[in-house]
Each structure stands twice: as C-alpha cells, then as structure tokens.
Protein backbone atom coordinates (compact mmCIF):
# COMPACT_ATOMS: atom_id res chain seq x y z
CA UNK A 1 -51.78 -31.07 47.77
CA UNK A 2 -48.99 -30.42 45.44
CA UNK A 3 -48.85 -30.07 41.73
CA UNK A 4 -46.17 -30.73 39.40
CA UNK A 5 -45.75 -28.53 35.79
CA UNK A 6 -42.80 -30.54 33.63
CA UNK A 7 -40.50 -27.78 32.62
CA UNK A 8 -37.77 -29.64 30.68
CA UNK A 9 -36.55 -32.94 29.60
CA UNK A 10 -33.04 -33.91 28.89
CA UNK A 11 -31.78 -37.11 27.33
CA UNK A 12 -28.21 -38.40 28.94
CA UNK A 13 -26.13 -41.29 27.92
CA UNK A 14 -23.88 -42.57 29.77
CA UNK A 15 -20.62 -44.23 27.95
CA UNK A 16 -17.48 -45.99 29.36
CA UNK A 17 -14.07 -44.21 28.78
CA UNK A 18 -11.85 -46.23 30.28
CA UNK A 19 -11.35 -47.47 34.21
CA UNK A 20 -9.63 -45.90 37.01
CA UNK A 21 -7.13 -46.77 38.95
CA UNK A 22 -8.66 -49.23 41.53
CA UNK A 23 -10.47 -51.07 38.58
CA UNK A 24 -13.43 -49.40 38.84
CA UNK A 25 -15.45 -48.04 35.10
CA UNK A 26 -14.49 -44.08 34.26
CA UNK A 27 -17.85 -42.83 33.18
CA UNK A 28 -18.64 -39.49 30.86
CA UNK A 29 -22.45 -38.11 30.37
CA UNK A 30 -23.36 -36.70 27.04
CA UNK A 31 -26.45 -34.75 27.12
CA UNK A 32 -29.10 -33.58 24.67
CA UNK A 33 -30.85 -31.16 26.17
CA UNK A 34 -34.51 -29.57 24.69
CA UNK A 35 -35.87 -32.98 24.56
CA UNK A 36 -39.87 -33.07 23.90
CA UNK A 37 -41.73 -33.11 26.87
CA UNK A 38 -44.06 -35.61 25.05
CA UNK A 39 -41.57 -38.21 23.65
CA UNK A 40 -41.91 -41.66 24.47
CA UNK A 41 -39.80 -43.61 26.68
CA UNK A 42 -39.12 -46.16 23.52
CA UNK A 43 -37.88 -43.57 21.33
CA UNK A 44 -35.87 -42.45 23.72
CA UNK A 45 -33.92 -45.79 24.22
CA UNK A 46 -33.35 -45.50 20.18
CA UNK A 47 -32.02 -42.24 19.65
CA UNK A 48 -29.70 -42.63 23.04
CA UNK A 49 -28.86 -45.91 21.58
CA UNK A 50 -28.04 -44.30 18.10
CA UNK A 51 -25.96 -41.70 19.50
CA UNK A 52 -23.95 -43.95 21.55
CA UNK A 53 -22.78 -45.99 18.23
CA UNK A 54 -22.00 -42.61 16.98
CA UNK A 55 -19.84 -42.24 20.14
CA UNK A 56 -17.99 -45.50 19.80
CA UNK A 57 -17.91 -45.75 23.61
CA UNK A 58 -19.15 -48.79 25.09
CA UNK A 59 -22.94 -47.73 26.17
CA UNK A 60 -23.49 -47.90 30.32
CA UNK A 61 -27.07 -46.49 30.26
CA UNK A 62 -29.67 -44.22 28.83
CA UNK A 63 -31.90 -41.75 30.93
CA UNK A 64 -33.90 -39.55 30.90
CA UNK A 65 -33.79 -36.26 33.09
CA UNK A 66 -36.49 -34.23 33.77
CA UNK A 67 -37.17 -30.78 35.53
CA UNK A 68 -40.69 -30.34 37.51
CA UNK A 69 -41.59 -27.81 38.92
CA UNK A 70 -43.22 -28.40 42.20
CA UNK A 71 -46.31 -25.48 43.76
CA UNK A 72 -48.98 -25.78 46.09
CA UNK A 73 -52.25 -26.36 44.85
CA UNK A 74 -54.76 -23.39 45.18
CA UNK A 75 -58.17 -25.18 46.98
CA UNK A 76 -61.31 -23.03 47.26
CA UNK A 77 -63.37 -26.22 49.41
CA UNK A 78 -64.16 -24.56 52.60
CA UNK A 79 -65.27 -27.31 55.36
C-alpha cells in the first residue's frame, strides 16, 4: 500500500480580469506559496478572501494546492 508525506501547500486565488473575445471570463491565479501544512480550510477561505479585496478583481475561487509525495510502503508481514 502506498503512503503519502504532504510536502507543500500553496494558497491560489483565482480573480476575473476581464473576458475574451468569444464572451468567455479571462482568469489570472495569484499564489501564496509556503502555506502551513496545518492551516485550516476556514482560514484559508479568509485570508484568500482578504487578499482578493486587496486585488480589486472580482473573486472566481479560492484553493488550495498541495504537493504529496507518494512511496511504497515498507511491510515486514511475511504470510
């Protein structure tokens, strides 16, 4: 079985800057990278939520990125 060691978090927003051509919404990320590995999902929603009035872009969405790293699990049960 697998096993998965979070290596890093970043925290993107996503902002409208305008539409393109066909109507459609022109989108820019801003990340914050270094983001605590331990920082809850609430806080977050705030801080993207304060940075994106900071902005003054319309806010699309805030996410969260993270970086796992994925290694085999070492299993000493013999059969």
């Amino acid at each position: 079985m697998a096993q998965t060691t979070p290596v890093s978090r970043v925290l993107q927003i996503q902002t409208q800057v305008g539409t393109t051509s066909s109507g459609q919404p022109k989108l820019r990320s801003h990340n914050y990278a270094n983001v605590a590995l331990e920082a809850a999902d609430d806080d977050l929603l705030a801080v993207g939520q304060a940075l994106a009035a900071l902005i003054d872009e319309p806010l699309v969405q805030v996410a969260r990125v993270d970086q796992v790293v994925i290694t085999a699990s070492t299993s000493n049960t013999t059969a």
